[in-house]
Protein backbone atom coordinates (compact mmCIF):
# COMPACT_ATOMS: atom_id res chain seq x y z
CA UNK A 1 -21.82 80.45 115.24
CA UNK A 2 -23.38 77.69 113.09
CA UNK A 3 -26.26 80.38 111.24
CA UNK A 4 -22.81 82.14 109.98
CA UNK A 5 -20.52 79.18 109.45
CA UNK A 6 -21.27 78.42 106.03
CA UNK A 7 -21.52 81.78 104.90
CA UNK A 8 -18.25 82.90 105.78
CA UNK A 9 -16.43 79.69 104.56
CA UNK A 10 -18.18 80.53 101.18
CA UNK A 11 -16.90 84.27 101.21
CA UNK A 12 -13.77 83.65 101.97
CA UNK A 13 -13.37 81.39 99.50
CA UNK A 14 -14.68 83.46 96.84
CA UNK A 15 -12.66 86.28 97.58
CA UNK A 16 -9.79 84.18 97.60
CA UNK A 17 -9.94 83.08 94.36
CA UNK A 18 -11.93 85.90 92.47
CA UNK A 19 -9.90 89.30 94.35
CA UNK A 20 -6.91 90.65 92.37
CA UNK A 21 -4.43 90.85 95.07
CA UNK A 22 -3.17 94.29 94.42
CA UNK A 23 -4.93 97.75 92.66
CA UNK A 24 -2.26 99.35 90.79
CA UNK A 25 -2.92 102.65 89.17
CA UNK A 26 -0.07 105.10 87.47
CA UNK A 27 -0.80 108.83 88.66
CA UNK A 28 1.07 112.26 87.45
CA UNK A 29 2.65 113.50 89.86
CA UNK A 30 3.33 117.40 88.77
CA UNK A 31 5.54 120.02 91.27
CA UNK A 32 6.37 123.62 90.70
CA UNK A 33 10.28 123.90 90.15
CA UNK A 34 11.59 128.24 90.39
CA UNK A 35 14.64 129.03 89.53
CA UNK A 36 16.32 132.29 90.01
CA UNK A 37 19.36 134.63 88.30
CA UNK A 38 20.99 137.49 89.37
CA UNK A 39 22.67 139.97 87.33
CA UNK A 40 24.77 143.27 88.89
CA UNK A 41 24.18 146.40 87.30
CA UNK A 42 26.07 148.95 89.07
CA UNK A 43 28.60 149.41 92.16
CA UNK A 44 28.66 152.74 93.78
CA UNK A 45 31.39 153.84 96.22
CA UNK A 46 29.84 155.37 99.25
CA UNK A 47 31.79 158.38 101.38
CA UNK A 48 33.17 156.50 104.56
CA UNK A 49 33.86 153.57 103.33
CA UNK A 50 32.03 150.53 101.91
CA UNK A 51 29.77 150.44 97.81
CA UNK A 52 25.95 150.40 96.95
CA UNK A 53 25.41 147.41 94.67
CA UNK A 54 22.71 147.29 92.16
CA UNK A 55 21.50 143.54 90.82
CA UNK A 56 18.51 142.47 88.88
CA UNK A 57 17.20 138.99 89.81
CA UNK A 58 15.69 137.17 86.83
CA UNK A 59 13.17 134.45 87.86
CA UNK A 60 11.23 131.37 86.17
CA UNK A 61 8.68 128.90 87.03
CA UNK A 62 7.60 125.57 85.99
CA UNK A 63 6.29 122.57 86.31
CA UNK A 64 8.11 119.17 86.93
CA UNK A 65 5.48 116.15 85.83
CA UNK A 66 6.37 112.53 86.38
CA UNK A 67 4.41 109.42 86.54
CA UNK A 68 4.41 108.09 89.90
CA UNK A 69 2.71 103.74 90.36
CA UNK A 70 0.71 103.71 93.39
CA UNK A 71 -0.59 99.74 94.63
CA UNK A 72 -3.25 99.45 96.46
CA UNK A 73 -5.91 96.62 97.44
CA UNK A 74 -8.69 96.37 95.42
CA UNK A 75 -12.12 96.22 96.92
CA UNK A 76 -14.41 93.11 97.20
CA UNK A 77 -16.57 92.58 93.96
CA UNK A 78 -18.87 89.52 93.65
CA UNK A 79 -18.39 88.02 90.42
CA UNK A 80 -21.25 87.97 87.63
CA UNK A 81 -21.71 84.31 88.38
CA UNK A 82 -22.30 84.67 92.03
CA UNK A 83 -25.68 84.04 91.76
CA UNK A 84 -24.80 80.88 90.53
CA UNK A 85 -23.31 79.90 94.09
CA UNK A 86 -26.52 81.41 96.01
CA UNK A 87 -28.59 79.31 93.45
CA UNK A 88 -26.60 75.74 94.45
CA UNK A 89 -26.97 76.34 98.19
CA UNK A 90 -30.40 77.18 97.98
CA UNK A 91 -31.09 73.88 95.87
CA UNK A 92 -29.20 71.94 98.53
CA UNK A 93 -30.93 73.76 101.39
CA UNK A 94 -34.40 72.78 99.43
CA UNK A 95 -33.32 69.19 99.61
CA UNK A 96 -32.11 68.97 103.20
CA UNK A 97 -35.43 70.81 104.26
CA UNK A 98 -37.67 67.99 102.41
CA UNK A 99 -36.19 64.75 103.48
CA UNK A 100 -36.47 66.45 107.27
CA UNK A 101 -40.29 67.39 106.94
CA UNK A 102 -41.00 63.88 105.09
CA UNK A 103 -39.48 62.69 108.08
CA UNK A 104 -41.08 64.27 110.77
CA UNK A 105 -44.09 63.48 109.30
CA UNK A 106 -43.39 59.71 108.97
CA UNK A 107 -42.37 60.40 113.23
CA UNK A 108 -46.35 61.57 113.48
CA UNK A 109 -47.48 58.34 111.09
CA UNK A 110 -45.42 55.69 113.11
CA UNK A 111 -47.47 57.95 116.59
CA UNK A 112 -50.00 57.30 115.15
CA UNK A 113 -49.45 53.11 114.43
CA UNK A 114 -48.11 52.70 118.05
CA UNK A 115 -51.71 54.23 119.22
CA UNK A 116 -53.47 52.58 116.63
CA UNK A 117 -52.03 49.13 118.56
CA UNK A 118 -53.30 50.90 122.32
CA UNK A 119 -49.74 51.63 123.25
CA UNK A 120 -48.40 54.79 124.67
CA UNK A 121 -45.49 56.42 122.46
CA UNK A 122 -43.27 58.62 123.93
CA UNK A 123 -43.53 62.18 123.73
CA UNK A 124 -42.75 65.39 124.99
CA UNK A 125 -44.51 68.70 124.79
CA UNK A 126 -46.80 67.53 121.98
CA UNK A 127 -43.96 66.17 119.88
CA UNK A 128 -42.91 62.62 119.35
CA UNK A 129 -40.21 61.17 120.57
CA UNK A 130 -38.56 58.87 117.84
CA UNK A 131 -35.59 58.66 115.62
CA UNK A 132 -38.09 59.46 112.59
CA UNK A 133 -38.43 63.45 114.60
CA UNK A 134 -35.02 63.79 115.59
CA UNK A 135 -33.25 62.91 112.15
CA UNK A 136 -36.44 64.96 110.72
CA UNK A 137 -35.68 68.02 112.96
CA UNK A 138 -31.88 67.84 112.09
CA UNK A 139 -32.53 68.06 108.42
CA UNK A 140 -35.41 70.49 108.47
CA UNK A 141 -33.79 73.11 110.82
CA UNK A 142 -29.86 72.46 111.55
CA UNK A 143 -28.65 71.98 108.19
CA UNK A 144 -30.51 74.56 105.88
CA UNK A 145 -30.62 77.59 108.00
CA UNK A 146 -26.43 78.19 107.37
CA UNK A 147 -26.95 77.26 103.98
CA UNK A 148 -30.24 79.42 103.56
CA UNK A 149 -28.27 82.13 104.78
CA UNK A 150 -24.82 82.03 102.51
CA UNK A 151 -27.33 82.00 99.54
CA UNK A 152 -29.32 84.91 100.28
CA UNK A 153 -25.75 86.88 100.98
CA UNK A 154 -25.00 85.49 97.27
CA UNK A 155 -28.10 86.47 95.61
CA UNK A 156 -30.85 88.41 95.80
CA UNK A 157 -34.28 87.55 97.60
CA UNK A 158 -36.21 87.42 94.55
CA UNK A 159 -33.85 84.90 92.93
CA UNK A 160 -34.00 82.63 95.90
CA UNK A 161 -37.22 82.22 97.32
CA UNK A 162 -38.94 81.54 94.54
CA UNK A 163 -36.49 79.04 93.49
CA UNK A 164 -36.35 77.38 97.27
CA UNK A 165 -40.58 77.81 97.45
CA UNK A 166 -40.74 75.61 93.90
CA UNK A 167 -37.71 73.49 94.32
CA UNK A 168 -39.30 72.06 97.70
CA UNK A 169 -42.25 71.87 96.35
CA UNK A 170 -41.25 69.07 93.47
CA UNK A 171 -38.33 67.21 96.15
CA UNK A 172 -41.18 66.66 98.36
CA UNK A 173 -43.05 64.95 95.56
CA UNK A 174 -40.31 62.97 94.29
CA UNK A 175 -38.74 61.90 98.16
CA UNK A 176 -42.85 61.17 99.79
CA UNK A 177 -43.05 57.77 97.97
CA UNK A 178 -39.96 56.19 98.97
CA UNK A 179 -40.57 57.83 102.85
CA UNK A 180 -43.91 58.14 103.47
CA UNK A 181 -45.35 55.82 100.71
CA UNK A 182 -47.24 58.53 99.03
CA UNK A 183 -47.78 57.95 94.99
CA UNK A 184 -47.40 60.71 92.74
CA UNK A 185 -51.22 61.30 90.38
CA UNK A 186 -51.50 63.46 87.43
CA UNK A 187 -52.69 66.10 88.93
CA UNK A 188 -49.43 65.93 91.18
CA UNK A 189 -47.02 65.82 87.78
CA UNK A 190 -49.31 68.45 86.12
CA UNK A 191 -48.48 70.92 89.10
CA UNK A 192 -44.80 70.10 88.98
CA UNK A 193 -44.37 71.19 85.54
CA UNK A 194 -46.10 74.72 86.17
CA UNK A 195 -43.89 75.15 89.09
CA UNK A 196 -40.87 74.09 86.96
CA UNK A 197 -42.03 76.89 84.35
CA UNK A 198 -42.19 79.42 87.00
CA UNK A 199 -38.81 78.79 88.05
CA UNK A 200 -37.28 78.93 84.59
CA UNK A 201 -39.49 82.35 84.25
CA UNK A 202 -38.06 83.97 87.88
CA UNK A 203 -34.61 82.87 87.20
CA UNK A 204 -34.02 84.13 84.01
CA UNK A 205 -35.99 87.50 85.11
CA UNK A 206 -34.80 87.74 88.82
CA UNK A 207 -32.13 89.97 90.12
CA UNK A 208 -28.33 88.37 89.11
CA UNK A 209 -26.66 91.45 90.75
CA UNK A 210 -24.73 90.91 94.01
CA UNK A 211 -24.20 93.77 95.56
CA UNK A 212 -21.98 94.19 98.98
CA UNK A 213 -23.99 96.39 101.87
CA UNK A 214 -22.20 97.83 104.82
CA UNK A 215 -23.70 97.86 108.31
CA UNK A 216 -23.99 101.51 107.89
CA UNK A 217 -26.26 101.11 104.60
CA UNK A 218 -28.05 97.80 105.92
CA UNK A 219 -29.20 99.98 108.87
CA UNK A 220 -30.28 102.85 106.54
CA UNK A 221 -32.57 101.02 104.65
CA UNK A 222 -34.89 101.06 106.91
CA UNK A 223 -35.42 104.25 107.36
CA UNK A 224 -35.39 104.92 103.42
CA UNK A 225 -38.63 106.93 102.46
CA UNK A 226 -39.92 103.71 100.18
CA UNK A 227 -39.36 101.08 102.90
CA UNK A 228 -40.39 103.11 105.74
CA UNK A 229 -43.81 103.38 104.53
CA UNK A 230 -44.02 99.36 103.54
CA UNK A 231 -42.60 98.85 106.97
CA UNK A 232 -45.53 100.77 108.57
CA UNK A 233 -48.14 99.29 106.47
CA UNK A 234 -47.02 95.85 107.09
CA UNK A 235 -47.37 96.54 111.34
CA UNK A 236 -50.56 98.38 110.84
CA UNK A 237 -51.95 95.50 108.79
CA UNK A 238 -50.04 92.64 111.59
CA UNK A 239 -52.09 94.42 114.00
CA UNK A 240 -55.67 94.87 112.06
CA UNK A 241 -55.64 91.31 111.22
CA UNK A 242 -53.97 90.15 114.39
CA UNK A 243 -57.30 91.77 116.28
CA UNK A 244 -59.46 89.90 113.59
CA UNK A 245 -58.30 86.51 114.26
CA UNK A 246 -58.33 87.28 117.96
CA UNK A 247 -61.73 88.64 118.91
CA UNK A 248 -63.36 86.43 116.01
CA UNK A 249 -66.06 88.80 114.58
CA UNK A 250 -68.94 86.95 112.77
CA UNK A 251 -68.33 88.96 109.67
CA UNK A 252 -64.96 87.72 109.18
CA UNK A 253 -65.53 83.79 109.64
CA UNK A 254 -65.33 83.33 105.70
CA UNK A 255 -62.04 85.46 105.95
CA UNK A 256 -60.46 83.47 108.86
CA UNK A 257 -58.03 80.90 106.98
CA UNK A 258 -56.53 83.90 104.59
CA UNK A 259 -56.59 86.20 107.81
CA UNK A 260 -54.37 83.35 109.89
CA UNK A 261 -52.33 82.65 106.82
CA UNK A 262 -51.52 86.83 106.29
CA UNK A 263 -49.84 87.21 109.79
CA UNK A 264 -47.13 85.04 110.15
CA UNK A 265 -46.26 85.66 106.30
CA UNK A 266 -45.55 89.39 107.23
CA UNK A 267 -43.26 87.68 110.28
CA UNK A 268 -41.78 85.54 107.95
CA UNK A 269 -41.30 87.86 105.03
CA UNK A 270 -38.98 90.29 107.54
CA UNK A 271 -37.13 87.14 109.04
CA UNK A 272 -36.27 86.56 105.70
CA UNK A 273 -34.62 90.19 105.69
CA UNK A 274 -32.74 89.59 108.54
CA UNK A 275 -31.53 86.63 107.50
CA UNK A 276 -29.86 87.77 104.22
CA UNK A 277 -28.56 91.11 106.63
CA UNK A 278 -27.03 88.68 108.51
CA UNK A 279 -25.40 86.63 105.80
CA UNK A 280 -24.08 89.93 104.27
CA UNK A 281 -22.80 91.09 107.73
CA UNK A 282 -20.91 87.99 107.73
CA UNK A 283 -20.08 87.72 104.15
CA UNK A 284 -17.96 91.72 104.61
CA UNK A 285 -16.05 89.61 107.57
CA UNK A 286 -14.80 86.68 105.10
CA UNK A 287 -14.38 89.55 101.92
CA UNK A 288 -12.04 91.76 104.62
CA UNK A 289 -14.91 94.67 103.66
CA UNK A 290 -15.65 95.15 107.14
CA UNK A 291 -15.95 93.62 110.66
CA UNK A 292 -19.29 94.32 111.89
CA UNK A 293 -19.64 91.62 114.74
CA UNK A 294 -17.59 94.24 117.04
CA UNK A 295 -20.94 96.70 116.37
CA UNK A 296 -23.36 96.30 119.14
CA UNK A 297 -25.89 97.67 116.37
CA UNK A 298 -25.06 94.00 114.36
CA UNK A 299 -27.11 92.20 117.29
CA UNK A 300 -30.12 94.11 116.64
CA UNK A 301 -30.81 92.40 113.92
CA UNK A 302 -30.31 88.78 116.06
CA UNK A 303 -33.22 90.57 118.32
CA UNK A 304 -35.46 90.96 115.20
CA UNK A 305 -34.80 87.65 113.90
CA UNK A 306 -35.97 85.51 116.94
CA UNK A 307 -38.87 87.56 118.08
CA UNK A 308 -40.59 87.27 114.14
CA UNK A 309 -39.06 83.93 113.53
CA UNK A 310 -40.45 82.55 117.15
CA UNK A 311 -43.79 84.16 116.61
CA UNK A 312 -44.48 82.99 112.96
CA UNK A 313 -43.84 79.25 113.90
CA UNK A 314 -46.42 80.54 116.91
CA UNK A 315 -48.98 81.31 114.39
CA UNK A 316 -48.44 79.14 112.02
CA UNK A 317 -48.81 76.39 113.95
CA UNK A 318 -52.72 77.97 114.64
CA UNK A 319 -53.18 77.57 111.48
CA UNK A 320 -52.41 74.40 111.18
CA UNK A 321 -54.04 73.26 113.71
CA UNK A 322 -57.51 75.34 113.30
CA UNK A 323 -57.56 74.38 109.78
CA UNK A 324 -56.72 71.46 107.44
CA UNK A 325 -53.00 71.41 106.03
CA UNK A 326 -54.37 70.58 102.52
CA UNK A 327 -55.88 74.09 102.42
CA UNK A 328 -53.89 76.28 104.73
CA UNK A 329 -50.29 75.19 103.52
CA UNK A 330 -50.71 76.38 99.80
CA UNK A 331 -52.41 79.49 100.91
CA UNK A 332 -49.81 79.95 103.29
CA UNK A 333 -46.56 79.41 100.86
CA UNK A 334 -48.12 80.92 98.43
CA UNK A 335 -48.51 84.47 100.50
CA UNK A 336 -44.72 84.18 101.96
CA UNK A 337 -43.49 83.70 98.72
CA UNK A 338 -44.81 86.94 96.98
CA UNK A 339 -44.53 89.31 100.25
CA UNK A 340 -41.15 87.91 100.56
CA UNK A 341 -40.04 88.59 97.16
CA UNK A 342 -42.02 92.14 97.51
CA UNK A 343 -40.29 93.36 100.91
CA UNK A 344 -37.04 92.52 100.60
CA UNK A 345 -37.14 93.93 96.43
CA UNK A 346 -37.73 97.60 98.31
CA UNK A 347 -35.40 96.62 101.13
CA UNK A 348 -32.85 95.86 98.62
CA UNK A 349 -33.79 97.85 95.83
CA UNK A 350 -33.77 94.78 93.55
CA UNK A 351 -36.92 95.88 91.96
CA UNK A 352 -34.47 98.22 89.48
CA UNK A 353 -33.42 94.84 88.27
CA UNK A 354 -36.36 92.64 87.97
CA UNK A 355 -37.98 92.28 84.44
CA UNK A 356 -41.47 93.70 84.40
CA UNK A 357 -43.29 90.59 82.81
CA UNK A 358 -40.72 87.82 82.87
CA UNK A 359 -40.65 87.75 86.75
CA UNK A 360 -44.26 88.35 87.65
CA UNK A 361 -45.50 85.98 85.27
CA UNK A 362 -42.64 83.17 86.69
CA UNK A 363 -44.45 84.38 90.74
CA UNK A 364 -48.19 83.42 88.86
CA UNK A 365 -47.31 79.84 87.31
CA UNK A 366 -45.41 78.80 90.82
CA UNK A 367 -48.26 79.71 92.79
CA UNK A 368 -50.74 77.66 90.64
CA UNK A 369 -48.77 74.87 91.02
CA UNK A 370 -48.29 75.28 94.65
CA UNK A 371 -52.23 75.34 94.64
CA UNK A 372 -52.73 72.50 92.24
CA UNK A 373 -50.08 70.18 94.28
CA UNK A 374 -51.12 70.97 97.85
CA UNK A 375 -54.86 71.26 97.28
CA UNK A 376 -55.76 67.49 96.25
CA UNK A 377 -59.44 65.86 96.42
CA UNK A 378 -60.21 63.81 98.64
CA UNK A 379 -59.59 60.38 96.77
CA UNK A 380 -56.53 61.70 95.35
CA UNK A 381 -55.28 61.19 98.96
CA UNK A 382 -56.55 58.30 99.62
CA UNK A 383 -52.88 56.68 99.51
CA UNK A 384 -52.23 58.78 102.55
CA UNK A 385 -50.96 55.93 105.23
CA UNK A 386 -53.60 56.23 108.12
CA UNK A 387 -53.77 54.17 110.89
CA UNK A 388 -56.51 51.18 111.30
CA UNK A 389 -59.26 52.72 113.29
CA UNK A 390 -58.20 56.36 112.55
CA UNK A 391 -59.95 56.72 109.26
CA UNK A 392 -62.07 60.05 109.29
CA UNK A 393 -59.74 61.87 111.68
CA UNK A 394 -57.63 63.23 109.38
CA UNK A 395 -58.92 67.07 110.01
CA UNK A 396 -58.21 66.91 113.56
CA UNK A 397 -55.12 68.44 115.33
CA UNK A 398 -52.71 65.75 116.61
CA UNK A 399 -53.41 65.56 120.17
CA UNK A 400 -57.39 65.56 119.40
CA UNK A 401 -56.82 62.88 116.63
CA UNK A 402 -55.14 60.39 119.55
CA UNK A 403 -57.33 61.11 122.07
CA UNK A 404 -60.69 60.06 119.46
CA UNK A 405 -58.75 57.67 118.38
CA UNK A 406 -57.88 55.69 121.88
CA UNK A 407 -61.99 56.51 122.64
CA UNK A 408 -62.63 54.81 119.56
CA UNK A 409 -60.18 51.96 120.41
CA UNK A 410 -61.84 51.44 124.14
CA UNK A 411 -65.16 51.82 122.68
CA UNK A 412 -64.26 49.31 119.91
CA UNK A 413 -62.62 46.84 122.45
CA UNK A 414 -65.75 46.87 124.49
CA UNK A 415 -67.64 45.93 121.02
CA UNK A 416 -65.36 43.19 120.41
CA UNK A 417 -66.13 41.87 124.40
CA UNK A 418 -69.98 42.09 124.60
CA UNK A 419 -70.24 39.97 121.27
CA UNK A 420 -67.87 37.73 122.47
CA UNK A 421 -69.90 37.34 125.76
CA UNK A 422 -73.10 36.93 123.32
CA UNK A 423 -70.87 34.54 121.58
CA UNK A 424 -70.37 32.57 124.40
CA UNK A 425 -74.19 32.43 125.52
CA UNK A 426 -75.57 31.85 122.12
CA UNK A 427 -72.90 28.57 121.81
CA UNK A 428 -73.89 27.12 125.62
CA UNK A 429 -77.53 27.54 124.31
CA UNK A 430 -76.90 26.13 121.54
CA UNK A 431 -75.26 22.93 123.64
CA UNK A 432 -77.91 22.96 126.15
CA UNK A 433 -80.90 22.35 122.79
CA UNK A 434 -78.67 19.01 121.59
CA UNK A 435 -78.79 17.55 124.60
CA UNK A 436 -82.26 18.06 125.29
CA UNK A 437 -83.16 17.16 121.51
CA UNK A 438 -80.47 13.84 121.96
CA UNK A 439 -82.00 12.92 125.26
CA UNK A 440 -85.80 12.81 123.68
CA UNK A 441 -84.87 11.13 120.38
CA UNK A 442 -83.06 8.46 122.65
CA UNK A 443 -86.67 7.98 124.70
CA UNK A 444 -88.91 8.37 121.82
CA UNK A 445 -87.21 8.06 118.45
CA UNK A 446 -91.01 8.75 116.51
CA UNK A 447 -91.27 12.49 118.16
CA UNK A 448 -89.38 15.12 116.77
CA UNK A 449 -87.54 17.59 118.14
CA UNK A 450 -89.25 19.93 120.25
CA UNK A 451 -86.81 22.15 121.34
CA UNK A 452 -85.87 24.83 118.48
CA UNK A 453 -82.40 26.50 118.96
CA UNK A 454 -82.12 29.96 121.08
């Protein structure tokens, strides 16, 4: 199991070398001692044979105390600084995640070249088939999600999605110009150092508890009063603005970009759930709290985690392909981030721990620098690499972008033949008038030329 992998390698070695082997604790042990004396009074002969004895029997009771060691093994504590740990692999995981969509994007630039030059790349579904989307997909998908998982099992969802949402943000600005060959403006630096202030602000504010959860308590959240109701709200709402976006009513056309940007960041917001459950879930197995892998009620949770994950790549991908990534991406982080941090804070009840005007305010700057970053003018992205001959194409989704762009290659190519062809005519002409001009001046050298040039 690679999504567990990491997680469990971390746990274990934090219980290794944070758990005090034994729990020893003195108790009093106490036990009533009664002793008993008996005294003869009298001895009576009786007729026939044989005496009546009378005794008195003097008894006491008391208590016997003695301390008594009892060892036992302590239970699994994350230590204060395991929110340090969740912080590190969520950096890392930020990193990975960047250099893989920088890459996958240079795969779509280099498509983009080969059809620029009227040959064919490979692809397959929709996706291109080159080292530059492989490599890409490896780094983007493979490698975080293990390492996105062990840090939400060491720290709470409010510490680490904001901190993953910004860190991304500035790798991506930092990696683009050595991959893709995009250069850093102000406006790019100015963004980076509100979204470096709001991840000062969130850290320092967030949640730095650690708590362990049980199968039996991750299950019960769910149908806690407080979470039950979000839970509701956020399916009635999937479903209102699900119908929206489907049936397309003319009211809502000025609505439709923060309508298809809402939906998959209530999917995305509950995969996020799931995947710190299961990161806990496996964190208990490497602690020795509990195995809950041999619970068939562990793998609902796997059920709920593909069905929203699948369907939020589903929708997102609408998005992205209804409406330009410079305006739906920011919207779209932006939205994930703060239901994200709000969901799982009730899920987890990490909203007892979360400063009141630290954290919010850290949430604000971050998303005004995710808006500042991703929403650039037009010339600002003018160092964007575009193919020759695909210049005002940009808005288009990738399979309409190639197909304009090998019309406008045939239709250019066609161009490019007919003057040729007038070329050609306008040069024989051109031949045809010296001759005729030659031949004259040789017969009459006085007359001028009296054939002008077609």
């Amino acid at each position: 199991m690679l999504f567990s992998s990491t997680s469990l390698s971390v746990a274990r070695i934090l219980a290794e070398s944070t758990a005090a082997s034994t729990n020893v604790t003195t108790v009093l042990n106490c036990t009533n001692v009664t002793t008993c004396n008996s005294t003869t009074l009298d001895v009576t002969p009786i007729a026939g044979g044989g005496t009546s004895t009378l005794t008195r029997t003097n008894c006491s009771t008391y208590e016997n105390c003695s301390n008594v060691t009892v060892a036992g093994e302590q239970p699994y504590v994350c230590p204060s600084w395991c929110w340090l740990v969740g912080s590190a692999l969520i950096i890392f995981s930020s990193f990975a995640n960047v250099i893989g969509f920088l890459l996958q994007k240079k795969a779509h630039q280099y498509e983009q070249e080969l059809l620029a030059q009227g040959l064919q790349p490979p692809s397959f579904l929709g996706l291109p088939m080159n080292w530059y989307w492989f490599f890409g997909f490896i780094l983007l998908v493979i490698i975080p999600t293990p390492f996105d998982m062990a840090a939400l099992a060491f720290a709470g969802e409010s510490l680490i999605l904001p901190l993953g949402t910004g860190c991304t943000v500035i790798f991506g600005q930092f990696a683009a110009q050595f991959i893709t060959g995009e250069i850093p403006t102000r406006r790019d630096w100015f963004a980076t150092c509100f979204i470096t202030v709001g991840i000062v602000l969130t850290t320092a504010f967030a949640s730095h508890h650690t708590p362990n959860y049980t199968l039996d308590e991750l299950l019960a959240s769910y149908v806690h009063p407080i979470f039950a109701v979000i839970l509701t709200i956020s399916i009635v709402f999937f479903f209102i603005f699900g119908g929206i976006y489907h049936f397309n009513f003319p009211w809502a056309k000025n609505f439709r970009l923060l309508i298809i940007a809402i939906i998959p960041s209530i999917l995305g917001a509950y995969v996020l759930i799931v995947v710190k459950t299961i990161g806990e879930i496996t964190k208990n197995v490497g602690t020795g709290t509990e195995n809950a892998w041999v619970d068939a009620r562990t793998y609902i949770f796997f059920v709920i985690l593909i069905g929203c994950a699948v369907n939020q790549i589903l929708l997102m991908n609408k998005g992205l392909d209804e409406f330009s990534a410079i305006y739906y991406l920011p919207i779209y982080q932006t939205i994930l981030m703060i239901l994200g941090v709000v969901i799982g804070a009730f899920y987890y009840k990490e909203y007892e721990s979360l400063h009141p005007i630290g954290f919010p305010v850290g949430m604000v700057f971050i998303s005004i620098g995710i808006f500042v970053y991703e929403r650039k003018d037009e010339e600002e992205t003018e160092n964007k690499v575009i193919p020759e001959g695909a210049e005002g194409l940009e808005g288009l989704d990738r399979r309409a972008r190639a197909a304009a762009l090998m019309k406008r290659l045939a239709l250019q190519d066609s161009i490019e033949k007919v003057k040729e062809q007038n070329r050609a005519k306008h040069k024989a002409g051109d031949n045809f008038a010296s001759l005729v001009n030659k031949k004259m001046s040789e017969e009459n050298p006085a007359e001028k030329e009296v054939v002008p040039d077609p």
